[in-house]
N, C-alpha and C. Protein backbone atom coordinates (compact mmCIF):
# COMPACT_ATOMS: atom_id res chain seq x y z
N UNK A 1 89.41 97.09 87.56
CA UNK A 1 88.06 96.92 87.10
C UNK A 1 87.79 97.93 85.99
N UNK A 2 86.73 97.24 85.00
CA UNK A 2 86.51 98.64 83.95
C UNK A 2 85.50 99.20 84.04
N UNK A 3 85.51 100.46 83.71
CA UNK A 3 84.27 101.54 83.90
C UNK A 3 83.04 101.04 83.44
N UNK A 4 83.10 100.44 82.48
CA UNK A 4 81.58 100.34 82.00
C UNK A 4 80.98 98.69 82.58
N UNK A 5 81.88 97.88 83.28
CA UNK A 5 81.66 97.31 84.40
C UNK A 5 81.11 97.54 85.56
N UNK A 6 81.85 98.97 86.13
CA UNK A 6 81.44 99.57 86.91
C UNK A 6 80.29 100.22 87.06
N UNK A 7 79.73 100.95 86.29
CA UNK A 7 78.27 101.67 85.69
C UNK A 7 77.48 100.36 85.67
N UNK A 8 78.05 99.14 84.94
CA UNK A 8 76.60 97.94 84.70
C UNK A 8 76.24 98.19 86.21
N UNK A 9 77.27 97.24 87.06
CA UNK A 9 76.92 97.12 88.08
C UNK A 9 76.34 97.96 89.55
N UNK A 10 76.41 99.52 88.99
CA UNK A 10 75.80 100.40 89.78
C UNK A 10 74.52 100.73 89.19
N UNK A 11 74.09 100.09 88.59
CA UNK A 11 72.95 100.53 87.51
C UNK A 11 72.64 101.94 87.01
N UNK A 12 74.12 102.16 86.67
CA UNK A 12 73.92 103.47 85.67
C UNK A 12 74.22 103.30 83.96
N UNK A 13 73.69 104.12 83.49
CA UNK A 13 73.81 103.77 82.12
C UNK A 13 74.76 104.35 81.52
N UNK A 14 75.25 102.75 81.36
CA UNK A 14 76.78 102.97 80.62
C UNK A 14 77.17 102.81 79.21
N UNK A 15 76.22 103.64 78.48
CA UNK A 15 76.59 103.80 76.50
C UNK A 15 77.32 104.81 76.77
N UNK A 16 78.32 104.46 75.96
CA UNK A 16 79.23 105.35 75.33
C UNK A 16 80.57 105.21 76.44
N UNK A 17 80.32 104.52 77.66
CA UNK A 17 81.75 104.38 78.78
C UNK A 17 83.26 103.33 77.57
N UNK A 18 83.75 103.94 77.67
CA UNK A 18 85.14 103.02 77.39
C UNK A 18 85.25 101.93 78.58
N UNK A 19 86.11 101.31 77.57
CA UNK A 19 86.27 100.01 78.75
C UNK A 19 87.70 100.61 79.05
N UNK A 20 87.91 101.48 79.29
CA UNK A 20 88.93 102.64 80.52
C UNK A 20 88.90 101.79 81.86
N UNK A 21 90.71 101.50 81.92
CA UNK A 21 90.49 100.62 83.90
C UNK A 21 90.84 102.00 84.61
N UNK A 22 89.59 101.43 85.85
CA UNK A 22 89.38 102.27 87.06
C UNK A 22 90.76 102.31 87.83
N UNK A 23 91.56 103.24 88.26
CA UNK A 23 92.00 102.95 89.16
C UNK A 23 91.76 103.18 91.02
N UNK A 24 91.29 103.84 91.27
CA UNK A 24 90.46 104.79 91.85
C UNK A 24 89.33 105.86 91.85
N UNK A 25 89.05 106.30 92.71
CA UNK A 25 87.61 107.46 93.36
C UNK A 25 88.47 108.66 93.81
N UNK A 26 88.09 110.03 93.50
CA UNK A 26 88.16 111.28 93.89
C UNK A 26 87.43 112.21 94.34
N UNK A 27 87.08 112.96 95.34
CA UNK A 27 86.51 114.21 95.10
C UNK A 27 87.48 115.19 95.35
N UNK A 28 88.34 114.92 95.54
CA UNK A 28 89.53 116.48 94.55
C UNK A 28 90.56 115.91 94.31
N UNK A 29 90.40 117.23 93.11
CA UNK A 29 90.95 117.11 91.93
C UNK A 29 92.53 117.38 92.22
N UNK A 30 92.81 117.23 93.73
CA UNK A 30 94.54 117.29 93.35
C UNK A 30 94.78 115.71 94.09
N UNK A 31 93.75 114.72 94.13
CA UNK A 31 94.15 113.53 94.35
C UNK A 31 93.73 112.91 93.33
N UNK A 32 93.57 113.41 91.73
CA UNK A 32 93.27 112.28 90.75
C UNK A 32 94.18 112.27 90.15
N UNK A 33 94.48 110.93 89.61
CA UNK A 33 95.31 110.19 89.19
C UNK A 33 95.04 109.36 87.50
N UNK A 34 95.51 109.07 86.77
CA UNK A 34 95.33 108.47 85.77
C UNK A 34 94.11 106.81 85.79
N UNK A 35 93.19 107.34 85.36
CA UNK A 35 91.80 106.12 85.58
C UNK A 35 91.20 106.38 86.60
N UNK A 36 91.36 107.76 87.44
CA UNK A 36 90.30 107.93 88.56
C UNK A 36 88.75 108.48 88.35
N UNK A 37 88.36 108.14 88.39
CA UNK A 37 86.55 108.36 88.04
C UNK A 37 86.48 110.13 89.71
N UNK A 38 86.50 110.51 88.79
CA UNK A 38 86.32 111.79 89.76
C UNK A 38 84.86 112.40 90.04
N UNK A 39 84.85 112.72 91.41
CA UNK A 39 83.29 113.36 91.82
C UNK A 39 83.41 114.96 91.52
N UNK A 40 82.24 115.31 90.91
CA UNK A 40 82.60 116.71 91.14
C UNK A 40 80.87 117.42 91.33
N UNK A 41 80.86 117.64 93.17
CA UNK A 41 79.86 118.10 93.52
C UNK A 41 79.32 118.99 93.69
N UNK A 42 78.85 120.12 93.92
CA UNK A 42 78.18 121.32 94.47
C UNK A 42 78.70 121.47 96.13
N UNK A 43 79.13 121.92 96.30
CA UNK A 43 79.23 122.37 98.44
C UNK A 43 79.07 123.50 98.40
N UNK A 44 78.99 124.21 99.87
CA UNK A 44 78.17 125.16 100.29
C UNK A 44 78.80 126.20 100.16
N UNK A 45 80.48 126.46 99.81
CA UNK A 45 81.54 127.08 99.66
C UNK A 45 82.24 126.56 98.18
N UNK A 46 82.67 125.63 97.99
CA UNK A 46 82.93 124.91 96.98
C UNK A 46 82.26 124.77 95.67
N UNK A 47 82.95 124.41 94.59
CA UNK A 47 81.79 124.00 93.59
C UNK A 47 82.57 123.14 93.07
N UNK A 48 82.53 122.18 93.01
CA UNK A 48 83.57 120.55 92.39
C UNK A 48 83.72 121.08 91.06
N UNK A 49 82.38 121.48 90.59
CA UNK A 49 82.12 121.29 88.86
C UNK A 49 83.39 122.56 88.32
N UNK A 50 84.15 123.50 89.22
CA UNK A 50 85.14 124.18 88.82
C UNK A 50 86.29 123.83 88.33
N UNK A 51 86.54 122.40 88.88
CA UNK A 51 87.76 121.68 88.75
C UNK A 51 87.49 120.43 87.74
N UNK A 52 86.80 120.39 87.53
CA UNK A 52 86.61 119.24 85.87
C UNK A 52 87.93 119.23 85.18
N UNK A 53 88.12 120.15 84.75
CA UNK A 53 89.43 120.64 83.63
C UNK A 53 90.04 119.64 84.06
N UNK A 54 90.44 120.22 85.38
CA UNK A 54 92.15 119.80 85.90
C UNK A 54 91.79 118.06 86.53
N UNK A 55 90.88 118.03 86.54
CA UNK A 55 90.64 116.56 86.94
C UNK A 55 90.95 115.59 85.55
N UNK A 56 90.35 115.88 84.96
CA UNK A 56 90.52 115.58 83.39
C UNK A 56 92.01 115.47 82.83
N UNK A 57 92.65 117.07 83.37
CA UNK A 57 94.06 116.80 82.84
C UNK A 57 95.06 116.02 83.77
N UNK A 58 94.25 115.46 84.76
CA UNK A 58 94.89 114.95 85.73
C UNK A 58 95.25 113.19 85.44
N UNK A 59 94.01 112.82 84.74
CA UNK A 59 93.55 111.32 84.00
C UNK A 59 92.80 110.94 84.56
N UNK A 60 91.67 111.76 84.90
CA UNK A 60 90.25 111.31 85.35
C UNK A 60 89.81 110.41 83.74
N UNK A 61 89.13 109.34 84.15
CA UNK A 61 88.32 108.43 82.59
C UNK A 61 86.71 108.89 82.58
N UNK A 62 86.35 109.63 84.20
CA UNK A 62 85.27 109.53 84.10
C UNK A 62 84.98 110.97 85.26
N UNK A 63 84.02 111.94 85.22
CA UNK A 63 83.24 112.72 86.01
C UNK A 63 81.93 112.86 86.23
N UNK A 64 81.79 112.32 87.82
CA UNK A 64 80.37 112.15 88.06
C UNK A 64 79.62 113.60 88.35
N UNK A 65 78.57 114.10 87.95
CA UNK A 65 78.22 115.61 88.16
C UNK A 65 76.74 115.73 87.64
N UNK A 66 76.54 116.80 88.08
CA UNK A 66 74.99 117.13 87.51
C UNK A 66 74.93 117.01 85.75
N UNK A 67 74.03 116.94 85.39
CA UNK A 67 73.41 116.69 83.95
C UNK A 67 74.05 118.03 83.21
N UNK A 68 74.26 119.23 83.80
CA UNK A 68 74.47 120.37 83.24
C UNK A 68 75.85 120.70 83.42
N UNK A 69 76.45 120.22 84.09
CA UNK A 69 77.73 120.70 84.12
C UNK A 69 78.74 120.36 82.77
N UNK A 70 79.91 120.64 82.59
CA UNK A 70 80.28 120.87 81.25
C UNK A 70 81.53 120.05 81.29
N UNK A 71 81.46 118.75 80.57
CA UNK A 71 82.78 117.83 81.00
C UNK A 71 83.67 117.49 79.43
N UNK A 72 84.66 117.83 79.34
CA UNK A 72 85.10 117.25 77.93
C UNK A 72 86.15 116.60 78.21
N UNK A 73 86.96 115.56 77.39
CA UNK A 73 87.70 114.93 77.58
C UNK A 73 87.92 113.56 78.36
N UNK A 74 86.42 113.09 79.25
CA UNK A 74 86.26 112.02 79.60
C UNK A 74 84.52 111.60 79.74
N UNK A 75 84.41 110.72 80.28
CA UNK A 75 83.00 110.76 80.47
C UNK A 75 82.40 111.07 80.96
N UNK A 76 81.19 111.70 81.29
CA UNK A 76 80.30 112.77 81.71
C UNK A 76 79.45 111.17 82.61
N UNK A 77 79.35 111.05 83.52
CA UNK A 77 77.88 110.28 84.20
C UNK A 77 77.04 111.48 84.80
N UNK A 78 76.11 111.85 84.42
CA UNK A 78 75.38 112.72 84.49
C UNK A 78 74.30 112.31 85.38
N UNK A 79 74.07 112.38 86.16
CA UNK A 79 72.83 112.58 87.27
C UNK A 79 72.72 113.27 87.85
N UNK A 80 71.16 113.74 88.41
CA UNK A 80 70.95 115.16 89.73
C UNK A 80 70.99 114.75 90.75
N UNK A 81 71.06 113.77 90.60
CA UNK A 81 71.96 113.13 92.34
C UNK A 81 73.37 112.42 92.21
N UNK A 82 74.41 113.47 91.52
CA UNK A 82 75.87 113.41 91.30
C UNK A 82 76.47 112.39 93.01
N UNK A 83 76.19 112.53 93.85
CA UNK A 83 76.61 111.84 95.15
C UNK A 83 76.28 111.14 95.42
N UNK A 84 74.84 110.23 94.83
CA UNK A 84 74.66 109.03 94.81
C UNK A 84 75.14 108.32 93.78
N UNK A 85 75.18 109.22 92.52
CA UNK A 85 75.61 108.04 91.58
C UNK A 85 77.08 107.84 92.00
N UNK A 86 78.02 108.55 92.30
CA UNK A 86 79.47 108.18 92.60
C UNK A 86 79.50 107.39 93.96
N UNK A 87 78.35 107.43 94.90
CA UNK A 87 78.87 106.25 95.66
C UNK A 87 78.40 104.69 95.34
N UNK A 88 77.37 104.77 94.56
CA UNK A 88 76.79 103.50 93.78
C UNK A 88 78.16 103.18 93.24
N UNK A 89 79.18 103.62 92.08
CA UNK A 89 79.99 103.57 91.24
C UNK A 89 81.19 102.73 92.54
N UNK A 90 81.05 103.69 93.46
CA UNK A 90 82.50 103.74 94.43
C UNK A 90 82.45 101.98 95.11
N UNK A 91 80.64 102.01 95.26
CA UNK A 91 80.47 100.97 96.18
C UNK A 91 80.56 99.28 95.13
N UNK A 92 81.20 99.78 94.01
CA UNK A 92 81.33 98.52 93.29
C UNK A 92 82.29 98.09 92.86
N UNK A 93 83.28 99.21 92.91
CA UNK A 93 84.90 99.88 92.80
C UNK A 93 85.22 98.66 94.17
N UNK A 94 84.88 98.77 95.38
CA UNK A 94 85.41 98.49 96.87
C UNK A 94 85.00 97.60 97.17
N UNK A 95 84.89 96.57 96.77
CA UNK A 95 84.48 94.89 97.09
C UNK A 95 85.03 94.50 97.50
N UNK A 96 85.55 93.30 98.16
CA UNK A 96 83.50 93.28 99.42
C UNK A 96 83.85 94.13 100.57
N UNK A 97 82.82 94.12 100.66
CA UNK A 97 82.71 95.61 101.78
C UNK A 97 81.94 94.31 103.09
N UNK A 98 83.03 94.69 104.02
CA UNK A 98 82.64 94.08 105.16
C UNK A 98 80.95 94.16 105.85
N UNK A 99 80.75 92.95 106.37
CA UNK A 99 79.22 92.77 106.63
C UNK A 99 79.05 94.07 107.69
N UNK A 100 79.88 94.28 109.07
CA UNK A 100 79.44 95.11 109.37
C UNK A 100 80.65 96.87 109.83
N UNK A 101 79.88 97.63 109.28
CA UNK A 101 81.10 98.73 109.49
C UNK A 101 80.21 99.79 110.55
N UNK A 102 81.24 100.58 111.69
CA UNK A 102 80.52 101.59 112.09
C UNK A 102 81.25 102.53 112.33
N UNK A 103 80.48 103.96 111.98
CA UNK A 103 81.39 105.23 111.82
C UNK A 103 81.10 106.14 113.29
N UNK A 104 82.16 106.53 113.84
CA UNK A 104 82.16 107.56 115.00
C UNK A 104 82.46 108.90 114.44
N UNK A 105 81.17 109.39 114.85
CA UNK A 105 81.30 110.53 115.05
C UNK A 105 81.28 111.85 116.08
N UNK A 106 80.98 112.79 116.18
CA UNK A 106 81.15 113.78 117.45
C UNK A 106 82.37 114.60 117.56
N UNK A 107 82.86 115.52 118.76
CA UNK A 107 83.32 116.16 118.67
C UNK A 107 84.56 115.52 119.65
N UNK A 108 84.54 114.96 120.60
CA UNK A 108 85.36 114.59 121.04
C UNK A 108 86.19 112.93 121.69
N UNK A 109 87.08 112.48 121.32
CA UNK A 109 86.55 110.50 121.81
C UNK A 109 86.56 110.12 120.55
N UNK A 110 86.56 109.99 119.47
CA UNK A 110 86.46 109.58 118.32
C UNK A 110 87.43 108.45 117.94
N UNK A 111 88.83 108.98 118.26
CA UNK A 111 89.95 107.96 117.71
C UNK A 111 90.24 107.03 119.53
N UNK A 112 89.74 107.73 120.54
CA UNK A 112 89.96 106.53 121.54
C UNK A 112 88.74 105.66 121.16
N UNK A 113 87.51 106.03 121.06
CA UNK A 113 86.53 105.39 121.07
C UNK A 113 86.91 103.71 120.00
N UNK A 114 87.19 104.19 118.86
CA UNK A 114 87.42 103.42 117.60
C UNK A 114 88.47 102.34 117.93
N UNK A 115 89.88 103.17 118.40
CA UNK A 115 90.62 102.15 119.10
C UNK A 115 90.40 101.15 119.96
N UNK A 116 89.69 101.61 121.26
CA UNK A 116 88.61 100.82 122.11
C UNK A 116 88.18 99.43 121.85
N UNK A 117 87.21 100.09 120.97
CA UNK A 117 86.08 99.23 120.36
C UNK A 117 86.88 98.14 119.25
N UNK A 118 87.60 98.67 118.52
CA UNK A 118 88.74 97.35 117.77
C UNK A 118 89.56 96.13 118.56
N UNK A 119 89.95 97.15 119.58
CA UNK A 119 90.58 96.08 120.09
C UNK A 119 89.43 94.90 120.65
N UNK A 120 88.54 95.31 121.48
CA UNK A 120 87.34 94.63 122.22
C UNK A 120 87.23 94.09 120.92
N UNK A 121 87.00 94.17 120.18
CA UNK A 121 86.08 93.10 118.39
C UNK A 121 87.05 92.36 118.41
N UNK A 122 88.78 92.77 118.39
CA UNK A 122 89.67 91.26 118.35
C UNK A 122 89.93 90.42 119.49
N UNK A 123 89.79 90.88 120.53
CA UNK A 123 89.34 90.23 121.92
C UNK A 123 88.57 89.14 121.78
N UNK A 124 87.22 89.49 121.50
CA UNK A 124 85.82 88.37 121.47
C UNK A 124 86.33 88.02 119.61
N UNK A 125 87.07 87.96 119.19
CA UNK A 125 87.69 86.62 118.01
C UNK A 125 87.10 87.23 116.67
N UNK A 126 86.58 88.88 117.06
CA UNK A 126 86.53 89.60 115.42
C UNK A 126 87.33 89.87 114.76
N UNK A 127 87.61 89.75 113.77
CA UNK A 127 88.38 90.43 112.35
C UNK A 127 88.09 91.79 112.36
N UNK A 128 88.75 92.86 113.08
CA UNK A 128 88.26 94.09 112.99
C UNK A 128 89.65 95.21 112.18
N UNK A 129 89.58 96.13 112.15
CA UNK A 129 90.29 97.11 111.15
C UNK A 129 90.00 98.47 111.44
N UNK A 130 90.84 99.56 111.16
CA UNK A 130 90.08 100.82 111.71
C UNK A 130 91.06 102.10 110.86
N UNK A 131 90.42 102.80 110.30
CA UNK A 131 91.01 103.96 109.55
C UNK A 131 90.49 105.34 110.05
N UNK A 132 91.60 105.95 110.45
CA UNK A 132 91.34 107.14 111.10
C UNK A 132 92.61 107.92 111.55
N UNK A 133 92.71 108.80 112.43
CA UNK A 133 93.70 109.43 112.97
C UNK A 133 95.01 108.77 113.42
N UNK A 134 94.94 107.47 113.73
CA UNK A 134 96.28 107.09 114.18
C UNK A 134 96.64 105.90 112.86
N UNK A 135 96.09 106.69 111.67
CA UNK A 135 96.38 106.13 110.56
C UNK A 135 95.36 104.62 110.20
N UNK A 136 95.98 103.44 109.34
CA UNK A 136 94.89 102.53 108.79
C UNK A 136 95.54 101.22 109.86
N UNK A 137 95.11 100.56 110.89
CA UNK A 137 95.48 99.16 111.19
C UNK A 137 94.19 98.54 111.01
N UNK A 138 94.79 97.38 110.26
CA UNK A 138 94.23 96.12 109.70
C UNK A 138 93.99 94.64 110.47
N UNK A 139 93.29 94.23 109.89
CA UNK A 139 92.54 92.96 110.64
C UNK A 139 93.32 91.56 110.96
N UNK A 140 94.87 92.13 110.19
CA UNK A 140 95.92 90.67 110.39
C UNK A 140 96.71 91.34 111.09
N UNK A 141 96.42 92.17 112.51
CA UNK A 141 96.98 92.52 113.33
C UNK A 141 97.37 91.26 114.47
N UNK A 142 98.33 91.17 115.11
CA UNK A 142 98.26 90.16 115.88
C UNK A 142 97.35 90.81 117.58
N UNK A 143 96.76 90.38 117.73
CA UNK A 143 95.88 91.25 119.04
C UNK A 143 96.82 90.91 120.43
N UNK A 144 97.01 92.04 121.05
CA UNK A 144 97.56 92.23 122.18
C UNK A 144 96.82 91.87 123.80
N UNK A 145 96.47 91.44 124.02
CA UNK A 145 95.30 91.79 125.11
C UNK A 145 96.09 92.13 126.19
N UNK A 146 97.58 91.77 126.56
CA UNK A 146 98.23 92.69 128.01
C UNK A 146 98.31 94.04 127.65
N UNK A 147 98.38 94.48 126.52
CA UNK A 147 98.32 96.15 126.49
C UNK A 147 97.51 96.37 126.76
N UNK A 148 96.57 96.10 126.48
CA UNK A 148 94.67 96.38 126.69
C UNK A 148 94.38 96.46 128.54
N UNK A 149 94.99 95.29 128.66
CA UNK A 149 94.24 95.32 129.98
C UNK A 149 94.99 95.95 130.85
N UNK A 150 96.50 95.92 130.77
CA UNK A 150 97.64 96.77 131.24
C UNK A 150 96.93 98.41 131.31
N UNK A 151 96.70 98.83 130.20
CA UNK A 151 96.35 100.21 129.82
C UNK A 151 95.17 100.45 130.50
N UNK A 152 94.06 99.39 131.00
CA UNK A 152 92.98 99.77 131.54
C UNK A 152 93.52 99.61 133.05
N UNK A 153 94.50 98.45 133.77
CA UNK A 153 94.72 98.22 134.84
C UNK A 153 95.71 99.62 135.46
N UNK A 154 96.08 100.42 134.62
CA UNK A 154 97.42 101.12 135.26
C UNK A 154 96.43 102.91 135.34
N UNK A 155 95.31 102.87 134.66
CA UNK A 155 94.57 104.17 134.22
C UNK A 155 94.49 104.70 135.81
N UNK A 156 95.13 106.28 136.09
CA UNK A 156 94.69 106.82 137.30
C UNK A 156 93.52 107.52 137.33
N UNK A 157 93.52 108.03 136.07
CA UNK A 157 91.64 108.38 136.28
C UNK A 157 90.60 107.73 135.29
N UNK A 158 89.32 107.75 135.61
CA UNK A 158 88.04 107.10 135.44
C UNK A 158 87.74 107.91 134.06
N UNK A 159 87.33 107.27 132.63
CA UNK A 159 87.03 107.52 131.77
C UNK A 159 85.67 106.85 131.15
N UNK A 160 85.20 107.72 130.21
CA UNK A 160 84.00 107.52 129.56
C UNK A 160 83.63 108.21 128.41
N UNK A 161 83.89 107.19 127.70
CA UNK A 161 83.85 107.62 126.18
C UNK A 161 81.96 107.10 125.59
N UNK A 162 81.04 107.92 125.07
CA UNK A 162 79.90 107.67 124.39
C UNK A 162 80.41 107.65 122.60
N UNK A 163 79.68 106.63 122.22
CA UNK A 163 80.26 106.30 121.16
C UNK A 163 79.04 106.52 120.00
N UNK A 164 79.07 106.23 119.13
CA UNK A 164 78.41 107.01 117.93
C UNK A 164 76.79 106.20 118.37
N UNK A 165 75.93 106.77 117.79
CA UNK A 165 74.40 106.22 117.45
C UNK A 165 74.40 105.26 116.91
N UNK A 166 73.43 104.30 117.15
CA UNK A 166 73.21 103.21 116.21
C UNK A 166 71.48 103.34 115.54
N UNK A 167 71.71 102.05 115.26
CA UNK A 167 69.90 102.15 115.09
C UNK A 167 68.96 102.27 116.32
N UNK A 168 67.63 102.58 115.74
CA UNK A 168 66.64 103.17 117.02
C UNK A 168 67.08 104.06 117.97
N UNK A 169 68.27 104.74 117.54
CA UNK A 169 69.17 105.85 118.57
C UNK A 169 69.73 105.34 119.44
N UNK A 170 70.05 103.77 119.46
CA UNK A 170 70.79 103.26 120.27
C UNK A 170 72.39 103.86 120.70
N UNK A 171 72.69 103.89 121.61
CA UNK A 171 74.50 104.44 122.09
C UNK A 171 74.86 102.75 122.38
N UNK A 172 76.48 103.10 122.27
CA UNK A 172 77.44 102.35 123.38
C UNK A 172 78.20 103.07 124.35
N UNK A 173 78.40 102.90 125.46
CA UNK A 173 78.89 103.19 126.21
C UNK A 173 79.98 102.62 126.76
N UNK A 174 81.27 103.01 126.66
CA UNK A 174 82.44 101.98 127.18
C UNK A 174 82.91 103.00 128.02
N UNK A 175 82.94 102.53 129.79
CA UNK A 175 83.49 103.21 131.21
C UNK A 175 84.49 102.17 131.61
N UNK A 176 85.45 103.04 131.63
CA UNK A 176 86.80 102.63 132.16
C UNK A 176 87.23 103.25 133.16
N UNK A 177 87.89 102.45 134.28
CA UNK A 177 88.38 102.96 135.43
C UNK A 177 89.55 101.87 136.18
N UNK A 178 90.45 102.51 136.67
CA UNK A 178 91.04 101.72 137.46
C UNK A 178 90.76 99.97 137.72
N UNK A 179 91.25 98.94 136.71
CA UNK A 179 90.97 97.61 137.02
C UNK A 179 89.62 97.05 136.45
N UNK A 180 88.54 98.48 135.98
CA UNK A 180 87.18 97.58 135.75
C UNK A 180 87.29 98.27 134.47
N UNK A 181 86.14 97.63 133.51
CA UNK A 181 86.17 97.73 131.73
C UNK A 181 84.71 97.40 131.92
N UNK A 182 83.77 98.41 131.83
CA UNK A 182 81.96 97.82 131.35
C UNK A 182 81.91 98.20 130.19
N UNK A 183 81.03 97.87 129.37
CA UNK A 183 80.35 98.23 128.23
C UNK A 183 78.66 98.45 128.31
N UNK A 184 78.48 99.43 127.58
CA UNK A 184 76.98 99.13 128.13
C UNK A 184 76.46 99.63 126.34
N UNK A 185 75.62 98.77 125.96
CA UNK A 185 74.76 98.85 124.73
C UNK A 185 73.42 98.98 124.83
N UNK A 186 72.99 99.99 124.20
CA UNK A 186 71.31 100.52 124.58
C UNK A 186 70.52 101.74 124.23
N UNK A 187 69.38 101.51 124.43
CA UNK A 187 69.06 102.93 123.82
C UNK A 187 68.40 104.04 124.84
């Protein structure tokens, strides 16, 4: 896709973008690559806008950043909300973006939870996918359901994983134990 494609369609203003192809999104600068449109943000320890240079000499076409920061050698998209404009940019880069996605978070349960919950979505006949700790599996997985139920039928102890927030502070709840599998959705 080309950059100033990319900008139309995030509604940023794109005079002066080359028609430079995207190849990717960065926010560091030791994962950009030749046509990567690089973020370079402010953090609380960090300062993105340090690494411009090397993003640049890296083959960044483009750096998203505050209005003031100092970019030569590619294009400057300048906004004071540098993290929205690069996910506007990102979110036009990544088409189509599945109708529905949900992120787990917390401290502990995260990659069982996700696993869980994928398999259950290809169970009931979803197209589901999951990127995380036990790496990226995809939605042309062939679904197993004797592992599933094997793995829940053979479990010697009783588990309970709470799974991320939803809307209205809704939880899911998936309790597993010896032979039984509930789910419980609610707020």
């Amino acid at each position: 896709m080309r950059l100033s494609a990319i900008l139309e369609r995030a509604g940023l203003d794109a005079g002066g973008a080359a028609d430079a192809p995207v190849t990717g999104f960065a926010i560091d600068h030791r994962k950009v690559a030749p046509g990567t449109v690089f973020g370079a943000f402010q953090g609380a320890s960090v300062n993105g806008e340090d690494f411009i240079p090397a993003a640049v000499e890296s083959g960044a076409v483009a750096v998203v950043a505050r209005p003031d920061a100092k970019v030569e050698g590619a294009l400057h998209v300048a906004d004071p909300m540098p993290r929205r404009a690069f996910a506007r940019m990102a979110a036009q880069f990544f088409v189509p973006v599945p109708a529905t996605i949900v992120a787990v978070t917390g401290t502990n349960g995260k990659t069982s939870t996700v696993e869980m919950t994928r398999q259950i979505w290809r169970m009931c006949g979803f197209s589901a996918a999951s990127i995380g700790t036990l790496g990226v599996t995809t939605p042309d997985e062939s679904p197993n359901f004797e592992s599933f139920a094997t793995a829940i039928a053979s479990s010697t102890s009783e588990m309970e994983i709470i799974g991320a927030s939803g809307p209205n502070d809704s939880s899911t709840i998936i309790s597993a134990s010896r032979g039984t599998l509930s789910i419980t959705v609610g707020s």
